[in-house]
N, C-alpha and C. Protein backbone atom coordinates (compact mmCIF):
# COMPACT_ATOMS: atom_id res chain seq x y z
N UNK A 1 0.84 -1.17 0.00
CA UNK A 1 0.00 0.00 0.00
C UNK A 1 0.90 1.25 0.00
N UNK A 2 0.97 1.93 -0.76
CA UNK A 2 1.18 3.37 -0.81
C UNK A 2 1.27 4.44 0.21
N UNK A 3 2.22 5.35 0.78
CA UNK A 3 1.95 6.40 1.54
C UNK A 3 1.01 6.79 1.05
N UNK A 4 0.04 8.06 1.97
CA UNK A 4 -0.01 9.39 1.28
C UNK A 4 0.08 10.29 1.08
N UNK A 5 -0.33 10.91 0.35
CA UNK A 5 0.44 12.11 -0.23
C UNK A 5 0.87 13.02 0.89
N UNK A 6 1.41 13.81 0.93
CA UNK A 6 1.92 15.11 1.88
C UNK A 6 0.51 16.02 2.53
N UNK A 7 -0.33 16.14 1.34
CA UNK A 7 -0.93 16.87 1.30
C UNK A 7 -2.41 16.45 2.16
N UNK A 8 -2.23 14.97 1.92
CA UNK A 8 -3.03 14.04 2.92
C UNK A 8 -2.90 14.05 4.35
N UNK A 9 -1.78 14.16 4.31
CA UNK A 9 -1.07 13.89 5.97
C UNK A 9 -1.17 15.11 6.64
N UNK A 10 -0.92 16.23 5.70
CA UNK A 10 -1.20 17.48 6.26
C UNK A 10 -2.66 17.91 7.12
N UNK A 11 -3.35 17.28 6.36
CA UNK A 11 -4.92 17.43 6.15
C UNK A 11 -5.61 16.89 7.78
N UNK A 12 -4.86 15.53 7.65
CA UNK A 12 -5.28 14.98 8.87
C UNK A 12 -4.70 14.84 10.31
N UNK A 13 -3.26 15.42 10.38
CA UNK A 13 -2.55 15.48 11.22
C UNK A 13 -1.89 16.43 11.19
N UNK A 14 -0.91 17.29 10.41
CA UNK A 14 0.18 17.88 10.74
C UNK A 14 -0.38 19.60 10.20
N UNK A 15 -1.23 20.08 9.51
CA UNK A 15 -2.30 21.06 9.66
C UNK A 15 -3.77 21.23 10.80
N UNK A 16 -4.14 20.20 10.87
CA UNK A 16 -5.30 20.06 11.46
C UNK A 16 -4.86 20.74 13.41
N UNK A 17 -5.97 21.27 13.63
CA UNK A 17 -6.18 21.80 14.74
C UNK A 17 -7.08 21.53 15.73
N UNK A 18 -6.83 21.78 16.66
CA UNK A 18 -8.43 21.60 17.64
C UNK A 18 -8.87 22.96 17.44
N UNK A 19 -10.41 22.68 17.19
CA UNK A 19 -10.99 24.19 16.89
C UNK A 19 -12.00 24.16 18.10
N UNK A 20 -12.15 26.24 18.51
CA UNK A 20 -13.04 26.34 19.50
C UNK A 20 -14.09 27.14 18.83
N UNK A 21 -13.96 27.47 17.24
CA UNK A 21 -15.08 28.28 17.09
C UNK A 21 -15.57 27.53 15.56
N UNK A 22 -16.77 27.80 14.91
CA UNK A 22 -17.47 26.84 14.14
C UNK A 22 -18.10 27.76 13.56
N UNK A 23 -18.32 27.91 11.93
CA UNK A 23 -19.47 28.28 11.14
C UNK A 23 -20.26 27.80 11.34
N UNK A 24 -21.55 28.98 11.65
CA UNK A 24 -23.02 28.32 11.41
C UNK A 24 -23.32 27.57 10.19
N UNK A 25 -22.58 26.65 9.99
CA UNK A 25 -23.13 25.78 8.73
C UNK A 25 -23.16 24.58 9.46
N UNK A 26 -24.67 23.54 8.56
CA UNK A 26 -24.90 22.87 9.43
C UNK A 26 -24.26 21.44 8.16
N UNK A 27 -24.10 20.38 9.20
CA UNK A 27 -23.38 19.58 8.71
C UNK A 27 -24.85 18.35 8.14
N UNK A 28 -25.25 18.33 7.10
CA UNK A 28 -25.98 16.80 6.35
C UNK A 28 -25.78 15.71 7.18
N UNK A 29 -27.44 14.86 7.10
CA UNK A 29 -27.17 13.77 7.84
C UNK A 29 -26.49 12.69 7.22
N UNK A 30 -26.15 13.13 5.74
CA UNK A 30 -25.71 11.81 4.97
C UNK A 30 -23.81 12.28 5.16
N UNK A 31 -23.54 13.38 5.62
CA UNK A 31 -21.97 13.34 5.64
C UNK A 31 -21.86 12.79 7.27
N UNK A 32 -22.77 12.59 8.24
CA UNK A 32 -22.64 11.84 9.41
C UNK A 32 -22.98 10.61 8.96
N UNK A 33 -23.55 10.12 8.16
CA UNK A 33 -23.71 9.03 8.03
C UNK A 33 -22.07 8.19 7.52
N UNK A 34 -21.82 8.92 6.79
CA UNK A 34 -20.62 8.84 5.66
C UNK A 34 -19.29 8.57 6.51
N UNK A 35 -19.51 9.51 7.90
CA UNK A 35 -18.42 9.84 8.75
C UNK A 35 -18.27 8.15 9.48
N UNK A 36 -19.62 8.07 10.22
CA UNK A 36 -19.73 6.75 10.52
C UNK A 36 -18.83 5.44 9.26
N UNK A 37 -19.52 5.29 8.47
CA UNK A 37 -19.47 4.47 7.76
C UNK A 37 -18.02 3.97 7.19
N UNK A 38 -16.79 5.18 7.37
CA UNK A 38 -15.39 5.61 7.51
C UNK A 38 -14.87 4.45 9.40
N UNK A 39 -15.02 5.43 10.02
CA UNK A 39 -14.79 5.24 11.31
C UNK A 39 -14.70 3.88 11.64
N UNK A 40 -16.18 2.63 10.81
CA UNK A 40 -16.55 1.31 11.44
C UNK A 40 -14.82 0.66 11.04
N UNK A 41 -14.47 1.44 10.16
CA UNK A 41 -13.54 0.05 9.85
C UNK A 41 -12.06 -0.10 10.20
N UNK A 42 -11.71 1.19 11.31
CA UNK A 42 -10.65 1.07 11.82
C UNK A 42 -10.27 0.01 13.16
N UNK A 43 -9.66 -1.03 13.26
CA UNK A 43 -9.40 -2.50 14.19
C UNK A 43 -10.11 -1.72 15.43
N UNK A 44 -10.26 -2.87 15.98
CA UNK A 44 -10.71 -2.97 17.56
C UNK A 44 -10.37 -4.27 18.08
N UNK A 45 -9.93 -4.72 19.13
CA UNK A 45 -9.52 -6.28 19.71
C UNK A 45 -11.12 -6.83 19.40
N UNK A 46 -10.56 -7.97 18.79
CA UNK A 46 -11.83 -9.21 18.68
C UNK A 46 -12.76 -8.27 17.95
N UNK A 47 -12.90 -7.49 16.89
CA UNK A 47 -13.61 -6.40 16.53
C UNK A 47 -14.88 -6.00 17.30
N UNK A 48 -14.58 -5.68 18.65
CA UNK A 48 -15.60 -5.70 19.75
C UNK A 48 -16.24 -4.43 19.25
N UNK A 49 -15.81 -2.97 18.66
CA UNK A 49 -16.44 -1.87 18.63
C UNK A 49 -17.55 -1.31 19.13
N UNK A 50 -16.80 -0.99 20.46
CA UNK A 50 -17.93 -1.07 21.61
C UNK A 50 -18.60 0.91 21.30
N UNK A 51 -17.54 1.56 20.61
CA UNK A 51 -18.26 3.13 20.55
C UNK A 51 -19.17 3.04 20.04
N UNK A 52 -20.47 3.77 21.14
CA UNK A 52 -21.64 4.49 20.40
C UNK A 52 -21.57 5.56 20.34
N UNK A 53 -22.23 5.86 19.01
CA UNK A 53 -22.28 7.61 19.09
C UNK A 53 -23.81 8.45 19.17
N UNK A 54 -23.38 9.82 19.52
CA UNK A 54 -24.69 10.60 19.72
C UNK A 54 -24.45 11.92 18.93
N UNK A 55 -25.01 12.11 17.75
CA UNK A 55 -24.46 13.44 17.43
C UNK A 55 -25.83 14.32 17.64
N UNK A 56 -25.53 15.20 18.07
CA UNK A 56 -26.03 16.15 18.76
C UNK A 56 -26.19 17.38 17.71
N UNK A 57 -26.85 17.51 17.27
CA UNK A 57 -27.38 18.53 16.39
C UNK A 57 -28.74 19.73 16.36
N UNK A 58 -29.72 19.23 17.26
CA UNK A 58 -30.84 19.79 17.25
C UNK A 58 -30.72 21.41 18.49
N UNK A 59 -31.40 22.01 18.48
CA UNK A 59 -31.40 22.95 19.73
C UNK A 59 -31.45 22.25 20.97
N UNK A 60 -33.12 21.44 21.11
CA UNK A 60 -33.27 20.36 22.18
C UNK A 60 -32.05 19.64 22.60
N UNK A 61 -31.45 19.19 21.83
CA UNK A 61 -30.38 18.08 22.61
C UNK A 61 -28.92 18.82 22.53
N UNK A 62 -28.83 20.08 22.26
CA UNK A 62 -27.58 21.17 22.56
C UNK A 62 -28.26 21.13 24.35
N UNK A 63 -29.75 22.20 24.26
CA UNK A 63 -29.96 22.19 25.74
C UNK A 63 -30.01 21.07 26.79
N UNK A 64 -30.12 19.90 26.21
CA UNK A 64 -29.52 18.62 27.03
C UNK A 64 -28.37 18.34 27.93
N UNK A 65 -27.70 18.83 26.70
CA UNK A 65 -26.42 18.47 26.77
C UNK A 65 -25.74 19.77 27.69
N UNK A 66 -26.46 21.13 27.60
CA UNK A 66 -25.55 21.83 28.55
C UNK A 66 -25.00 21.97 29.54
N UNK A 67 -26.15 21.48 30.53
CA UNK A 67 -26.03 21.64 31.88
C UNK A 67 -25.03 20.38 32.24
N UNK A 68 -24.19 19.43 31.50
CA UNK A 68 -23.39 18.95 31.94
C UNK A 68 -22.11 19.28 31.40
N UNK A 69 -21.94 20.19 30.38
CA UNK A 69 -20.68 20.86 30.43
C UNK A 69 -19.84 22.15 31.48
N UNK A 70 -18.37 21.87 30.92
CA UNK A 70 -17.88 22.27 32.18
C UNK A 70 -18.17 24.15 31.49
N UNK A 71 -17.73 25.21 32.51
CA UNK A 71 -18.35 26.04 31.75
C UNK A 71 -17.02 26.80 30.47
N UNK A 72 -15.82 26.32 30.26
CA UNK A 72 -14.90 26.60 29.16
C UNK A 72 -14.78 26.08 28.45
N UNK A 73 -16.29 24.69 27.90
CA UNK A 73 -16.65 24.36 27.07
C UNK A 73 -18.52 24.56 26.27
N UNK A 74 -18.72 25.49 26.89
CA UNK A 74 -20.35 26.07 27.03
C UNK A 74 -21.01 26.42 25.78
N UNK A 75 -19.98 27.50 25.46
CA UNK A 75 -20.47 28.56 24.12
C UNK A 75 -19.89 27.32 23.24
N UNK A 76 -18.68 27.07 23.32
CA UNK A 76 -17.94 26.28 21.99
C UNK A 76 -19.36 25.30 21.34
N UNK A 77 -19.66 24.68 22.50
CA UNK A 77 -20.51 23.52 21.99
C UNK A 77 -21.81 23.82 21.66
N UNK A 78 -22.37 24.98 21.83
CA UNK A 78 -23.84 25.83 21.38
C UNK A 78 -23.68 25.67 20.50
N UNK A 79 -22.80 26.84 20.06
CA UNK A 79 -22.13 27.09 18.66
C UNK A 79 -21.99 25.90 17.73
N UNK A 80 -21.73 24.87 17.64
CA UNK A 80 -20.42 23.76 16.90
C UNK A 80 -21.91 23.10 16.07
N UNK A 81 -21.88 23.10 14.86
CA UNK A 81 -22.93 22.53 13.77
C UNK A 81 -23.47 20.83 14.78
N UNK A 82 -22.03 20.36 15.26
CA UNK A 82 -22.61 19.08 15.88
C UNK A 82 -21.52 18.55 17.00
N UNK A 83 -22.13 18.12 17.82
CA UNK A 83 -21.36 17.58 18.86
C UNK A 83 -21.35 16.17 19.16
N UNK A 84 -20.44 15.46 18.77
CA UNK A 84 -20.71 14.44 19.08
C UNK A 84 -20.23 13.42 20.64
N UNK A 85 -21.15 12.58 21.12
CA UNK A 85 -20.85 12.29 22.20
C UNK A 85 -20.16 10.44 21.84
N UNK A 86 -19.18 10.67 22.54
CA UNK A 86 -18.67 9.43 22.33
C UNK A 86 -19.05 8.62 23.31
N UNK A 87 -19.34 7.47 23.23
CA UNK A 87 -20.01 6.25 24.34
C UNK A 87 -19.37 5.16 24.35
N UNK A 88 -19.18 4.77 25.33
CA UNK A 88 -18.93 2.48 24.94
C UNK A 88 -20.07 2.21 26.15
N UNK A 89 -20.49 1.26 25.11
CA UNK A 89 -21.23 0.17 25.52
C UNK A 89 -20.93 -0.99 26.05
N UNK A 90 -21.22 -0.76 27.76
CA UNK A 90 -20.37 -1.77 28.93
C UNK A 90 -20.86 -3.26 28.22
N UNK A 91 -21.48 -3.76 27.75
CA UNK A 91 -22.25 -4.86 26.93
C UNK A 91 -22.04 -5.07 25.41
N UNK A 92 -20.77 -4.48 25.28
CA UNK A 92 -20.71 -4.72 24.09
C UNK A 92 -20.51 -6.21 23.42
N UNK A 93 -20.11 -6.98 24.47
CA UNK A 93 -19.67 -8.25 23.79
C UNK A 93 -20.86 -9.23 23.63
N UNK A 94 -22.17 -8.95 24.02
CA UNK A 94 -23.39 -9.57 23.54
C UNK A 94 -23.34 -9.25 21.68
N UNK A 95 -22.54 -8.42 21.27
CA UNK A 95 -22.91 -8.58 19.64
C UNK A 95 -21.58 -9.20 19.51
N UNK A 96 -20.60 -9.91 20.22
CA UNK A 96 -19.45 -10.65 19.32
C UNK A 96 -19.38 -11.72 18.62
N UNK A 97 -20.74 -12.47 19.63
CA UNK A 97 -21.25 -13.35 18.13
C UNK A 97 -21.36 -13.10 16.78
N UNK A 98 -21.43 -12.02 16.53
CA UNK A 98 -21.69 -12.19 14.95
C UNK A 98 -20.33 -10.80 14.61
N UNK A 99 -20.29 -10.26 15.36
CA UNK A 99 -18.80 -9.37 15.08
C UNK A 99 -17.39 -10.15 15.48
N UNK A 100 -17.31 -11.24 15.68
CA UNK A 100 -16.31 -11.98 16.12
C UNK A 100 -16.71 -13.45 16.11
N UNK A 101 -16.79 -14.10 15.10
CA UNK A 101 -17.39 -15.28 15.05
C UNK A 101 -16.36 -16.55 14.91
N UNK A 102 -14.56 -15.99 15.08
CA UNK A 102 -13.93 -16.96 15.16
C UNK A 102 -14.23 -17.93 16.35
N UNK A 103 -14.46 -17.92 17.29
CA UNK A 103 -14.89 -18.23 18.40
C UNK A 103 -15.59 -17.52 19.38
N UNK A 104 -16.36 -18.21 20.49
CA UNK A 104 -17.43 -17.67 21.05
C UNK A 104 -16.43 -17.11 22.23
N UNK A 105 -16.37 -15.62 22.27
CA UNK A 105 -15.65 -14.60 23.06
C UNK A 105 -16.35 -14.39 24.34
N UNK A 106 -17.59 -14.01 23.70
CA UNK A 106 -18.48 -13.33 24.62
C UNK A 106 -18.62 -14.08 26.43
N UNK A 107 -18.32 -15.13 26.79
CA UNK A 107 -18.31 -15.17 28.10
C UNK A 107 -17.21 -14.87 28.62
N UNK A 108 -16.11 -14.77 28.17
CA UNK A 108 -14.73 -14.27 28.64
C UNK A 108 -15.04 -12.78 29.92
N UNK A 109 -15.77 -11.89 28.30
CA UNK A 109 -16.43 -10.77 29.06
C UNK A 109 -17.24 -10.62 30.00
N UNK A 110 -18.85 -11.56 29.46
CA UNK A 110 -20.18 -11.84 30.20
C UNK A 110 -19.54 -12.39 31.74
N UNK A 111 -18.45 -12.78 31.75
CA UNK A 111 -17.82 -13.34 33.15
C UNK A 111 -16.83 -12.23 34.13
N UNK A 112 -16.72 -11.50 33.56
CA UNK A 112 -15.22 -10.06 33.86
C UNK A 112 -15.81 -9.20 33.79
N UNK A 113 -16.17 -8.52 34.43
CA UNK A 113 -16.79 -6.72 34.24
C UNK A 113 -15.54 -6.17 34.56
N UNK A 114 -14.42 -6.65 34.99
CA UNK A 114 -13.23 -5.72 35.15
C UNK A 114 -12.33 -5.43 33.37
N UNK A 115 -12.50 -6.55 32.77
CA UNK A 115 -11.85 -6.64 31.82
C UNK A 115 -12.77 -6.48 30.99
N UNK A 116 -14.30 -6.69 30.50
CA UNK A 116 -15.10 -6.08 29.95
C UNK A 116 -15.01 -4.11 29.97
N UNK A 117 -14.86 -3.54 31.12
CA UNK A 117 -14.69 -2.21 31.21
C UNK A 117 -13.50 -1.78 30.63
N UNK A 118 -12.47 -2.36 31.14
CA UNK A 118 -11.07 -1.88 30.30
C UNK A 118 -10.96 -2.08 29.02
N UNK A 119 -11.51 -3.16 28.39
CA UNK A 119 -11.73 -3.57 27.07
C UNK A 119 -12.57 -2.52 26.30
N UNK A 120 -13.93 -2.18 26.34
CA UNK A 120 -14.66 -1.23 25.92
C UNK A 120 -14.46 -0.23 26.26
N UNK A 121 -13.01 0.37 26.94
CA UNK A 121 -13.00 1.89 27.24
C UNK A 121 -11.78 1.87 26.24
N UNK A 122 -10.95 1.22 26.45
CA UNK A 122 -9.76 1.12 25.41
C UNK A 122 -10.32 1.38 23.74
N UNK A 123 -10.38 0.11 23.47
CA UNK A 123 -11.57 -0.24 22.48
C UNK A 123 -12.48 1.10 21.81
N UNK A 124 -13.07 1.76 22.86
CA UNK A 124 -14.29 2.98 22.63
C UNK A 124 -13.15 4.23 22.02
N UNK A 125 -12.31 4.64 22.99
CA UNK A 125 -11.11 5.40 22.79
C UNK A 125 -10.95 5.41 21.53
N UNK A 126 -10.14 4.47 21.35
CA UNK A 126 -9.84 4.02 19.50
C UNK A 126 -10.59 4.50 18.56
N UNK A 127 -11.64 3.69 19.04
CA UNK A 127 -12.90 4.49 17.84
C UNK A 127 -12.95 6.12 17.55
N UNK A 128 -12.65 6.52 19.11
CA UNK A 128 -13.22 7.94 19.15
C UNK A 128 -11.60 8.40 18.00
N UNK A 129 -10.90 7.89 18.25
CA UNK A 129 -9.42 8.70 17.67
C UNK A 129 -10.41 8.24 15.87
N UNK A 130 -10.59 7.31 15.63
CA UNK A 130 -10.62 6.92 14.18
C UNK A 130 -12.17 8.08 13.40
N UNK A 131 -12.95 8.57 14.76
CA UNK A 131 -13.68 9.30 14.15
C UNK A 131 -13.30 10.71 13.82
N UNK A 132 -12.54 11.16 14.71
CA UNK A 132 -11.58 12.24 14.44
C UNK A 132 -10.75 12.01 13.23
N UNK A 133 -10.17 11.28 13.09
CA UNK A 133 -9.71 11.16 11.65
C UNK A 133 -10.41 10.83 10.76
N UNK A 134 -11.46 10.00 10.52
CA UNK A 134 -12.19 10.01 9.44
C UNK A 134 -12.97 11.70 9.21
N UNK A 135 -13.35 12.32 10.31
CA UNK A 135 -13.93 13.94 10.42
C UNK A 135 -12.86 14.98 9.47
N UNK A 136 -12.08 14.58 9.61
CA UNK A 136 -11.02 14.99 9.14
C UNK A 136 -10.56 14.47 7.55
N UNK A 137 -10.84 14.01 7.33
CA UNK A 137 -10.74 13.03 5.99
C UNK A 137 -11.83 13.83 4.89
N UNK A 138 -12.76 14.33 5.57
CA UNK A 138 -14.13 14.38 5.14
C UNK A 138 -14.25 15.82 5.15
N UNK A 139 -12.93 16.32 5.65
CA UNK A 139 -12.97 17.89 5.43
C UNK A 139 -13.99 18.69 6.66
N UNK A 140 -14.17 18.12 7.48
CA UNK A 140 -14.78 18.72 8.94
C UNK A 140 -13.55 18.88 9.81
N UNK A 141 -14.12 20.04 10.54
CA UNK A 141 -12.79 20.66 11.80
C UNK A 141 -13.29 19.75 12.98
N UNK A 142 -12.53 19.88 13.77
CA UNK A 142 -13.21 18.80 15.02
C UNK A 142 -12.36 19.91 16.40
N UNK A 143 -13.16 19.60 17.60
CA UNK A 143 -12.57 20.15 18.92
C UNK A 143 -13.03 18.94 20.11
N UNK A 144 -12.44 17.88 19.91
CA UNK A 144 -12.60 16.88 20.78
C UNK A 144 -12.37 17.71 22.28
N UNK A 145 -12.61 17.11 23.27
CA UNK A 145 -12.88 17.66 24.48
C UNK A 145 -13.65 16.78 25.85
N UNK A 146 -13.08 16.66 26.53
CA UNK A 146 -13.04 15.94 28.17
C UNK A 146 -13.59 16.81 28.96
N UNK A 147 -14.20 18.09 28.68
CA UNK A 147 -14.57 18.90 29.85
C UNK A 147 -16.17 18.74 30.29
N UNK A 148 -16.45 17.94 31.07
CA UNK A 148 -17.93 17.77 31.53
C UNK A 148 -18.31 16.17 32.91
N UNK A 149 -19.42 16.77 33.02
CA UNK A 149 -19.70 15.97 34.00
C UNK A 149 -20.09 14.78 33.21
N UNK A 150 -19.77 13.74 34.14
CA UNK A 150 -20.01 12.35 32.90
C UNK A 150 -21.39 11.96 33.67
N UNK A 151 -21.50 12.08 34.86
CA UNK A 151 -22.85 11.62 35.76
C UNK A 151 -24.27 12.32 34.70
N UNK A 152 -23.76 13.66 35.48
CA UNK A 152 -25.12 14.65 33.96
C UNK A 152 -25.12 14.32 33.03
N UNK A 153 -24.31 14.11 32.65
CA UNK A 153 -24.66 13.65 30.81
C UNK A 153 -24.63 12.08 30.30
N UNK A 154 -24.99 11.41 31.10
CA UNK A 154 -25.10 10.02 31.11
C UNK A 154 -26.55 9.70 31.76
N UNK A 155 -26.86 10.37 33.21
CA UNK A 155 -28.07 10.06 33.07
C UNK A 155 -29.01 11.16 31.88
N UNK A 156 -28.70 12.24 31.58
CA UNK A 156 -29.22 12.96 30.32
C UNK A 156 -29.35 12.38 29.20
N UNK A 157 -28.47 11.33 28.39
CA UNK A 157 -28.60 10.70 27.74
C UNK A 157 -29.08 9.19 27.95
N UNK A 158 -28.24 8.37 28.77
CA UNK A 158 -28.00 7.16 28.76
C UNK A 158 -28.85 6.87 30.41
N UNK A 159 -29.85 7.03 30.43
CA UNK A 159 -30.56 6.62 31.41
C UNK A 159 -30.49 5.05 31.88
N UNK A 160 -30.54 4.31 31.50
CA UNK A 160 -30.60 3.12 31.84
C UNK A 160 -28.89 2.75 32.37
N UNK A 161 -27.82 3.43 32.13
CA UNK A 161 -26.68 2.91 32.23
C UNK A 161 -25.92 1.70 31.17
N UNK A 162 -26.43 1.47 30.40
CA UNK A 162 -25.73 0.58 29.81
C UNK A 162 -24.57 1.11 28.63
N UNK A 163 -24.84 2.16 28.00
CA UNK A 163 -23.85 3.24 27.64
C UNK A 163 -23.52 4.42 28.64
N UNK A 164 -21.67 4.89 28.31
CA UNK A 164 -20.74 5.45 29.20
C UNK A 164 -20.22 6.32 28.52
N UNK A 165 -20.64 7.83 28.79
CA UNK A 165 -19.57 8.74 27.92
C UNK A 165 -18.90 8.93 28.16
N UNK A 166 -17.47 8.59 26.98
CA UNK A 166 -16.01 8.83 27.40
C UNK A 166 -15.67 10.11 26.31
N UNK A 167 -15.75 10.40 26.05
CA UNK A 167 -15.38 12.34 25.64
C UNK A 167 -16.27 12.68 24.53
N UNK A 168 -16.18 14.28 24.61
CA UNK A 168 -17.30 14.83 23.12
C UNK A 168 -16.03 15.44 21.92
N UNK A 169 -16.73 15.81 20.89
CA UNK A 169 -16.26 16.19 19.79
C UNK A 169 -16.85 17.29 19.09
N UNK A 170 -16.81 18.73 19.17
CA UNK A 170 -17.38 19.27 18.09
C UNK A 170 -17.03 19.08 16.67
N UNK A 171 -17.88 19.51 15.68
CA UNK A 171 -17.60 19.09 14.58
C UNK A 171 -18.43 20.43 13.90
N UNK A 172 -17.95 21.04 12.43
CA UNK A 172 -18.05 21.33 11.59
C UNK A 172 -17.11 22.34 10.79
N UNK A 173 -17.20 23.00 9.97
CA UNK A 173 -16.09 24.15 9.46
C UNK A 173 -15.46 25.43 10.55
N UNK A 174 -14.37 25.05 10.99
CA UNK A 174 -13.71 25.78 12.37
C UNK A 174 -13.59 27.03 11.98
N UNK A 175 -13.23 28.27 13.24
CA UNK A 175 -13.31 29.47 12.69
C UNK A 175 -11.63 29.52 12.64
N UNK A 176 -11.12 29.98 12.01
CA UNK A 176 -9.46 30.12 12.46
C UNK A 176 -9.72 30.93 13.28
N UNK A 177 -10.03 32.19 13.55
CA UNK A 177 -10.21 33.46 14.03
C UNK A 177 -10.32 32.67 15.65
N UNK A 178 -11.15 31.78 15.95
CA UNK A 178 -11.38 31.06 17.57
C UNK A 178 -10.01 30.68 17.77
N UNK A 179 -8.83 30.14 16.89
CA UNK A 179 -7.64 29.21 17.56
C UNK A 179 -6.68 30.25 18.49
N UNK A 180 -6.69 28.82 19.27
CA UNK A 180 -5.53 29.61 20.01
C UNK A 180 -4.14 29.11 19.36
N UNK A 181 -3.06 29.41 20.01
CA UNK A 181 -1.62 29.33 19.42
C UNK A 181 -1.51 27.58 19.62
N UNK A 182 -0.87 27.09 18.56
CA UNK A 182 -0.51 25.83 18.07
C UNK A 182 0.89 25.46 19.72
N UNK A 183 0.20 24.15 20.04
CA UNK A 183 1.37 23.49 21.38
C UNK A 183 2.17 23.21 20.67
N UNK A 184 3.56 23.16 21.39
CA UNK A 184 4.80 22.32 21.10
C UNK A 184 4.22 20.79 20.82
N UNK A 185 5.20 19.77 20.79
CA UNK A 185 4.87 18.40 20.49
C UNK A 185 5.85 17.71 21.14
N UNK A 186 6.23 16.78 21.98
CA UNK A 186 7.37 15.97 22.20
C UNK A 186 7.88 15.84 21.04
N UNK A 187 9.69 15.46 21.29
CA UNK A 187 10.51 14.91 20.20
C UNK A 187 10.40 13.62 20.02
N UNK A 188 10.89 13.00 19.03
CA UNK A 188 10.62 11.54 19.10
C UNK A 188 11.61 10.78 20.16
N UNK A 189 12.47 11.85 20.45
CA UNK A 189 13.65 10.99 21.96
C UNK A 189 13.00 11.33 23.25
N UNK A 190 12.50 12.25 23.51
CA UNK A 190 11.39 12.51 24.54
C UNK A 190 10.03 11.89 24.53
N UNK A 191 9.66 10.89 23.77
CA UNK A 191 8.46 10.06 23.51
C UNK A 191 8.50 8.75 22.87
N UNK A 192 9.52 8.55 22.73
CA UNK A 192 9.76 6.69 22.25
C UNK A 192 11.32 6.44 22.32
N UNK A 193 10.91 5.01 22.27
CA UNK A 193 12.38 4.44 22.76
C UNK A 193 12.22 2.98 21.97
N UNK A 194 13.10 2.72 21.14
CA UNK A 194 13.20 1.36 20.68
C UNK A 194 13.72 0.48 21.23
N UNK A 195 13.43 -0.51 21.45
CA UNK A 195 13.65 -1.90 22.10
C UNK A 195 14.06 -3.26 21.40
């Protein structure tokens, strides 16, 4: 398989920013669909793909969603065409039957809620990185973000408990004008070591 291009890499990593401000343009349900449909196919152990998602688009479920943000993520996420909430599903391994059909997985988990949780948070994580890059692929700005109460916005969404939000994402055309100044980065001798 082929690198790609410069101009690729730029696109998705070495240009790309976390954005805090967003054109009022609203993002199609078929380029969320599209986004999804990108995202399913990056690995997961035992292809468990425990992330659910919630994209958040309407007024109603912005005001849902407020009262569990922290407040230096408030306006960003009013604002942002869509927010998406990233989830794993503590139960995810009831679908590994048919997402993992080399062998029957699923009691490994159905037996471990310790290793079921670490598995689907790991696992969920992943996803969330592969939706950021597919968002990105697709020519959407993104401002992933950890700032909120997970209690509020879990029973706000996920009443029953069986989905767990592990971070949000705004999404649509970023303002440059919102960025703040670009972080340093570790060197690669300050962040890996070969063995």
């Amino acid at each position: 398989m082929p690198a790609l291009p410069a101009e690729a890499l730029d696109q998705l990593f070495v240009e790309a920013r976390t954005h805090n401000g967003f054109a009022p343009e609203a993002i199609p349900e078929a380029t969320l669909r599209r986004l999804h449909s990108l995202m399913k196919w990056g690995p997961t152990s035992m292809n468990c793909q425990p992330a659910r998602l919630v994209f958040v688009i309407s007024a109603e479920g912005k005001k849902k969603l407020a009262p569990a943000l922290s407040p230096g993520n408030l306006d960003k996420t009013l604002v942002a065409p869509a927010t998406v909430i990233i989830a794993t599903d503590t139960r995810f391994y009831e679908h590994l039957p048919t997402m993992f059909p080399a062998y029957d997985a699923r009691p490994m988990f159905a037996g471990n809620a310790e290793l079921a949780a670490s598995t689907a948070f790991r696992n969920g994580t992943l996803q969330g990185a592969y939706l950021i890059l597919a968002a990105r692929a697709l020519g959407l700005d993104c401002g992933p973000m950890s700032g909120f109460d997970g209690d509020k916005l879990n029973a706000a969404f996920f009443p029953d408990g069986r989905y767990q939000a592990n971070f949000l994402c705004n999404l649509g055309v970023g303002d440059p004008a919102a960025l703040h100044p670009r972080g340093p980065r570790l060197s690669f001798e300050e962040a890996c070591e070969i063995a």
